[in-house]
C-alpha atoms as a PDB file:
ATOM      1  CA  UNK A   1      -9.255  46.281  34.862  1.00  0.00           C
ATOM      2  CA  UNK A   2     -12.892  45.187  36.466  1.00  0.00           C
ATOM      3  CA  UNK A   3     -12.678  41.676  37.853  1.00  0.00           C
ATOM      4  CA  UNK A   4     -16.025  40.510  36.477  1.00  0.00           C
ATOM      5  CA  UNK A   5     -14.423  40.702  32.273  1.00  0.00           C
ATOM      6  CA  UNK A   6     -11.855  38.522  33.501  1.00  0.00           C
ATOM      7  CA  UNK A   7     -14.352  36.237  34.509  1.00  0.00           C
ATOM      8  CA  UNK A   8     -16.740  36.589  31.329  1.00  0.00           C
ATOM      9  CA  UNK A   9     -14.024  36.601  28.910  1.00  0.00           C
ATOM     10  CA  UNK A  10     -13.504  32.907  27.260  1.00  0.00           C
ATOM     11  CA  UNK A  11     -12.641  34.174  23.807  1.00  0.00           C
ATOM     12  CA  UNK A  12      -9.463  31.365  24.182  1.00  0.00           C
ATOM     13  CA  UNK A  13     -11.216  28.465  25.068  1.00  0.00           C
ATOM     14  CA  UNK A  14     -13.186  27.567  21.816  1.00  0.00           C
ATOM     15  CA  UNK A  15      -9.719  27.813  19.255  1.00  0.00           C
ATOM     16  CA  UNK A  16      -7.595  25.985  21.792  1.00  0.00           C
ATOM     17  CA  UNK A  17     -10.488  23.346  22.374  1.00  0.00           C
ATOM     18  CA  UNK A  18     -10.465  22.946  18.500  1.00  0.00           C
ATOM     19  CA  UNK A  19      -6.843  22.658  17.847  1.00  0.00           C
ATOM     20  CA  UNK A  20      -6.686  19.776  19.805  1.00  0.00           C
ATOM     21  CA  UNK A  21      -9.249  18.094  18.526  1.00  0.00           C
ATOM     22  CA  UNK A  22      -7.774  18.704  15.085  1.00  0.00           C
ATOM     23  CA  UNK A  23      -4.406  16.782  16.424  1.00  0.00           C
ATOM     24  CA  UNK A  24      -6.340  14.339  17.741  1.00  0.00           C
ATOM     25  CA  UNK A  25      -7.905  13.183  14.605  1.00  0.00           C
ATOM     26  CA  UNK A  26      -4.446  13.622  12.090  1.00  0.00           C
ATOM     27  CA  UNK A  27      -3.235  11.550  14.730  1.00  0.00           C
ATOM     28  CA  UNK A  28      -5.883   9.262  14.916  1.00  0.00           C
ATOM     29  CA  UNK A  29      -6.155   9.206  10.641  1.00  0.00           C
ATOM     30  CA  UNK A  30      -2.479   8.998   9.670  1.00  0.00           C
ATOM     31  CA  UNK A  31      -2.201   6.080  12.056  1.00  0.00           C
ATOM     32  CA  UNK A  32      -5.714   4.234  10.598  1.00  0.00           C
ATOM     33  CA  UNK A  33      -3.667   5.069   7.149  1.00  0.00           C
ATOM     34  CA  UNK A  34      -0.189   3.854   8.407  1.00  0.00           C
ATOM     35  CA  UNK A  35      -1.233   0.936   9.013  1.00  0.00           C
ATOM     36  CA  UNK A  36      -2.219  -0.378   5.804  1.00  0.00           C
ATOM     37  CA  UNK A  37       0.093   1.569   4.269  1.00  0.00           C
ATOM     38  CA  UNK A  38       2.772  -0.574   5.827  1.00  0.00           C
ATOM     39  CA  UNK A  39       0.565  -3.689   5.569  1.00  0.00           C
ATOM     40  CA  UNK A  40      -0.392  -4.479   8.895  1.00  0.00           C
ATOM     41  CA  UNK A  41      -3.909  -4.116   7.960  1.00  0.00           C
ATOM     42  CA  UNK A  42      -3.511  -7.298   5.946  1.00  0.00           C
ATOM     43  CA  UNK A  43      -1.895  -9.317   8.953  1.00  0.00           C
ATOM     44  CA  UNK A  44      -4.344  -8.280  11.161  1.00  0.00           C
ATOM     45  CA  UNK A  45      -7.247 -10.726   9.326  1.00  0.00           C
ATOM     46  CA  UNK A  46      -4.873 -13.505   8.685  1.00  0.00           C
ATOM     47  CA  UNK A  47      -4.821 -14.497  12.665  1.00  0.00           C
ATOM     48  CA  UNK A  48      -5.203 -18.120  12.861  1.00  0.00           C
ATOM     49  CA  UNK A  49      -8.488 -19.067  14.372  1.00  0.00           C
ATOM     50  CA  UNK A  50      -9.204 -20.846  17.574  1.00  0.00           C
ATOM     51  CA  UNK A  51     -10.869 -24.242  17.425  1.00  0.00           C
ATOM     52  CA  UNK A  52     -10.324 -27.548  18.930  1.00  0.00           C
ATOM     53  CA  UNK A  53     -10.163 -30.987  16.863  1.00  0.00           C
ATOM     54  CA  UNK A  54      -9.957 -34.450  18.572  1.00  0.00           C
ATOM     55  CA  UNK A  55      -9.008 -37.917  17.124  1.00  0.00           C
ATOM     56  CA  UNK A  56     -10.231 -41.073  17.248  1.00  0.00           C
ATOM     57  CA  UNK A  57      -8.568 -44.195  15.827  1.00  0.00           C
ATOM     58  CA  UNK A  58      -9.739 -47.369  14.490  1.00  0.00           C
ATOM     59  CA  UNK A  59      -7.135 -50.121  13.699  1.00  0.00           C
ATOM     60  CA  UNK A  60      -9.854 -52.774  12.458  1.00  0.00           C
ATOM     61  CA  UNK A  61     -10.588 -50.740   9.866  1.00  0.00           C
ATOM     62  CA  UNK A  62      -9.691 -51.426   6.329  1.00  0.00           C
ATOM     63  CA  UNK A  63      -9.597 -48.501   4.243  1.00  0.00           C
ATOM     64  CA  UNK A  64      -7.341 -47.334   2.322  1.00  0.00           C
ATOM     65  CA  UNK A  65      -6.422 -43.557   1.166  1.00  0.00           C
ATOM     66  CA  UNK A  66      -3.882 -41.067   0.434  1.00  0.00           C
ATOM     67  CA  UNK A  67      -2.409 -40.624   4.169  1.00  0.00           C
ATOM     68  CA  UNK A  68      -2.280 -44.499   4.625  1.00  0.00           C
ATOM     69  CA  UNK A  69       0.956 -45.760   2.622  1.00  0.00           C
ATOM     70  CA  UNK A  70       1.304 -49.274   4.228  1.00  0.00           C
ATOM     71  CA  UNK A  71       0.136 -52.596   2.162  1.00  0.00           C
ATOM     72  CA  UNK A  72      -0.401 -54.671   5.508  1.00  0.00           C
ATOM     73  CA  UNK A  73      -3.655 -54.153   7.141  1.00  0.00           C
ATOM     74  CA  UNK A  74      -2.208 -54.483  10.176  1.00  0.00           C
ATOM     75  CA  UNK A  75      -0.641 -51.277   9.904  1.00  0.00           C
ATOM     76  CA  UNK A  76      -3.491 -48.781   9.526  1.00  0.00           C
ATOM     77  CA  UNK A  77      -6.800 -47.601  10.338  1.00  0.00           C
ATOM     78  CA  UNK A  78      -9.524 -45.614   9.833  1.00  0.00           C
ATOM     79  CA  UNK A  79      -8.959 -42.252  12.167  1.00  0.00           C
ATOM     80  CA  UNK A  80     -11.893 -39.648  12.137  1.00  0.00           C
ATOM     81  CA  UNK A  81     -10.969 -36.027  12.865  1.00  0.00           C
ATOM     82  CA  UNK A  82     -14.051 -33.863  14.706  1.00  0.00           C
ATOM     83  CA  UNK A  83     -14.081 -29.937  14.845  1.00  0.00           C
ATOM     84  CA  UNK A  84     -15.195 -30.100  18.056  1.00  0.00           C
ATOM     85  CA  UNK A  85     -15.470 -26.191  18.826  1.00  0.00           C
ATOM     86  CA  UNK A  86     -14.346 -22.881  18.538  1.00  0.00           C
ATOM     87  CA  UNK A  87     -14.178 -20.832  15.245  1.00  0.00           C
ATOM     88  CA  UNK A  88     -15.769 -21.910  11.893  1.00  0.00           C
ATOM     89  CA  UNK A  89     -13.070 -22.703   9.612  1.00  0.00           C
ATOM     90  CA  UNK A  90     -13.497 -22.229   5.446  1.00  0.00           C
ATOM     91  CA  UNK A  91     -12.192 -25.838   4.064  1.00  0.00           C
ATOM     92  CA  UNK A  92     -10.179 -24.209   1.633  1.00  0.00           C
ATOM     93  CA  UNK A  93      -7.911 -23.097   4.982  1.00  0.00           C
ATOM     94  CA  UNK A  94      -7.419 -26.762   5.990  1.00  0.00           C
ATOM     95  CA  UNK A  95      -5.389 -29.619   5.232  1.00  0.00           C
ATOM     96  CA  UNK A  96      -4.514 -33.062   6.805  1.00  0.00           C
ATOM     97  CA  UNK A  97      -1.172 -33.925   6.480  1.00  0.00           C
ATOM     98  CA  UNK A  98       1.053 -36.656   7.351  1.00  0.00           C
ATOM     99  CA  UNK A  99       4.823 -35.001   7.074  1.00  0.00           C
ATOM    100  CA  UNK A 100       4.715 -35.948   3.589  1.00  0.00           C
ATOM    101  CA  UNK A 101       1.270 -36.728   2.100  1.00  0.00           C
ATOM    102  CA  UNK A 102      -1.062 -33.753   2.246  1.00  0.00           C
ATOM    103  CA  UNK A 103      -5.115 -33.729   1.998  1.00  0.00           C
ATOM    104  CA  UNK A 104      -6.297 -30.022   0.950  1.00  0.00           C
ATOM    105  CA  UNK A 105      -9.311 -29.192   2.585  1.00  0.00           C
ATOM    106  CA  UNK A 106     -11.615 -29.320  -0.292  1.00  0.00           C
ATOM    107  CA  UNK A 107     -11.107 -32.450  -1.076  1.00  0.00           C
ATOM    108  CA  UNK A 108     -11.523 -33.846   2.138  1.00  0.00           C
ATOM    109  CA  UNK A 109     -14.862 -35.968   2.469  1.00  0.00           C
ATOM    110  CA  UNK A 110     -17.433 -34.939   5.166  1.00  0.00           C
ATOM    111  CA  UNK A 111     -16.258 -31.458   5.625  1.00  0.00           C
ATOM    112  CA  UNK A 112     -18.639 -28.994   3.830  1.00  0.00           C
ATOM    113  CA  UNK A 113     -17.649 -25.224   2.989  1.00  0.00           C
ATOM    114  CA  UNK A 114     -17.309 -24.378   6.673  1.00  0.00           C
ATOM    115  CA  UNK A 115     -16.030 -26.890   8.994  1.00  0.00           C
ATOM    116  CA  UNK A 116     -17.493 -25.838  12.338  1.00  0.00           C
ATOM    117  CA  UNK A 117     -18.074 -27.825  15.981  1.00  0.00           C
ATOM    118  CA  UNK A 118     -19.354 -31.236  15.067  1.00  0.00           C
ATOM    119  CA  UNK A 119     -17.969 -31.706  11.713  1.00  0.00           C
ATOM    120  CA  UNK A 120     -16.215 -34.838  11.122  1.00  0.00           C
ATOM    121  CA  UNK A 121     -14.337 -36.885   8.432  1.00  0.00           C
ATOM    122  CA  UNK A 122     -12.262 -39.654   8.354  1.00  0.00           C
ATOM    123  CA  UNK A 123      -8.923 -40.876   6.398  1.00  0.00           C
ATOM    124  CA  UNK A 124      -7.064 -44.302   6.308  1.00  0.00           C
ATOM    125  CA  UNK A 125      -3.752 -43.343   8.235  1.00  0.00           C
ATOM    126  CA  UNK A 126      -0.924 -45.525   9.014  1.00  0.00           C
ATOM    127  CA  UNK A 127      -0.482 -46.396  12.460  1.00  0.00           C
ATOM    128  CA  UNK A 128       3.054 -44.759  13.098  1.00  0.00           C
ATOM    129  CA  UNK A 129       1.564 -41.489  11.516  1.00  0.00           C
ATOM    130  CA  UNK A 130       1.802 -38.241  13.235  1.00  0.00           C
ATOM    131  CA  UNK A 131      -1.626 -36.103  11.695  1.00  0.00           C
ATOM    132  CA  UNK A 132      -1.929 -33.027  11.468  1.00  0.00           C
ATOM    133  CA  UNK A 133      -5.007 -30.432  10.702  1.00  0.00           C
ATOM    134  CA  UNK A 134      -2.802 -27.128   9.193  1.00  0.00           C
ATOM    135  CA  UNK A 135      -4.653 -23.991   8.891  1.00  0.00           C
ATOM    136  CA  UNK A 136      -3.070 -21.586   6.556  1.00  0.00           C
ATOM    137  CA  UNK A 137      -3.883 -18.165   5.785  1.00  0.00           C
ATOM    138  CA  UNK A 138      -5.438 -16.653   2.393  1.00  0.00           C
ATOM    139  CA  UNK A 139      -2.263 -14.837   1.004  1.00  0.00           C
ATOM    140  CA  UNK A 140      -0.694 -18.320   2.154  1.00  0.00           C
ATOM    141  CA  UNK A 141       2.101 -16.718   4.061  1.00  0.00           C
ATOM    142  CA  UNK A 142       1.048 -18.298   7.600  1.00  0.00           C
ATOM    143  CA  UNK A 143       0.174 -21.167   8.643  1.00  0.00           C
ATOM    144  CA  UNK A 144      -1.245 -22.701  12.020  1.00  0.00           C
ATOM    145  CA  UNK A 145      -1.509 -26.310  13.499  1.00  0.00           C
ATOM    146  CA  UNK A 146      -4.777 -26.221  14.727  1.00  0.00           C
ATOM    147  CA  UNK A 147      -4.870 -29.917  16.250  1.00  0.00           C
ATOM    148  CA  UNK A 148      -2.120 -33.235  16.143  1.00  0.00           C
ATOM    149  CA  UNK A 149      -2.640 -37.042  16.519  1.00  0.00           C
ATOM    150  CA  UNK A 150       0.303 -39.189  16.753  1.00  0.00           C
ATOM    151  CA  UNK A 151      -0.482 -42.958  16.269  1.00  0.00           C
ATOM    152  CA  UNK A 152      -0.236 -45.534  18.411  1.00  0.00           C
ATOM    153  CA  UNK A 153       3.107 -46.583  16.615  1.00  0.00           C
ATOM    154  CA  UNK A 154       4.224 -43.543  16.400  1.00  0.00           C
END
C-alpha cells in the first residue's frame, strides 16, 4: 500500500459531508412544519406589544360618558389616556374598561387606526374608578393590560 493514495484518496468525504447536510435540513424543515402544525406558529404573532400609557385626571371637568356612572359632578372627571411610546397598537386591539363598562377601541374618540406615542383621548370616569387600557389579541384568546389608573377615590 503506497502512503501517498492514502493521502489523495477522499472518495468518503463528499457523501458523508452530504448526509449531514441532508439531516440537517429534515431537521431544520419538520421542525419549521411542527410548529404550525401544532399551532405555535399562530401564538407566536399574538405576543402582546410593548407600549407605555400615562393618565392624567381632571375632576373640574364635567363630562359625561359611558365609563362615568355617577349623577353628582363631584364624583367624576375628565381623564385623558396618552400612548406615550413603544409599539403602535391597531385600535381594534384596545379597549378602556372600568371592571364593568367597556370602551372598544374603535369607538374611542381621538385614537385613529393606529394608536402610537402621542396619541391621546379622553373619557368621563368616575373618581373611584380603576381604568384600564386591555390589549387583546386577533383570535381573541389573549389579552394584555397594557397600562392602569386608579382614581383618586379609588
Amino acid at each position: 500500500m503506497k502512503f501517498t493514495n492514502l493521502i489523495a484518496d477522499d472518495d468518503a468525504v463528499s457523501p458523508v459531508i452530504g448526509v449531514i447536510l441532508m439531516v440537517a435540513i429534515t431537521v431544520i424543515l419538520a421542525a419549521v412544519i411542527g410548529t404550525f402544525v401544532l399551532g405555535l406558529g399562530d401564538q407566536v404573532s399574538n405576543t402582546s406589544p410593548q407600549a407605555s400609557f400615562t393618565f392624567d385626571y381632571d375632576s373640574s371637568a364635567s363630562n359625561t360618558g359611558t365609563l362615568q356612572q355617577n349623577s353628582n359632578a363631584d364624583n367624576y372627571g375628565d381623564l385623558t389616556t396618552t400612548h406615550d411610546g413603544g409599539d403602535g397598537i391597531e385600535v381594534e386591539r384596545l379597549t378602556l374598561s372600568d371592571g364593568s363598562n367597556t370602551i372598544e377601541g374603535s369607538t374611542i374618540s381621538g385614537w385613529s387606526n393606529t394608536v402610537s406615542a402621542g396619541s391621546t383621548t379622553t373619557e368621563a370616569v368616575d373618581n373611584d374608578d380603576t381604568i384600564r387600557v386591555v390589549w387583546k389579541s386577533s383570535n381573541g384568546g389573549d389579552t394584555a393590560t397594557l397600562g392602569k389608573w386608579n382614581g383618586p377615590e379609588a
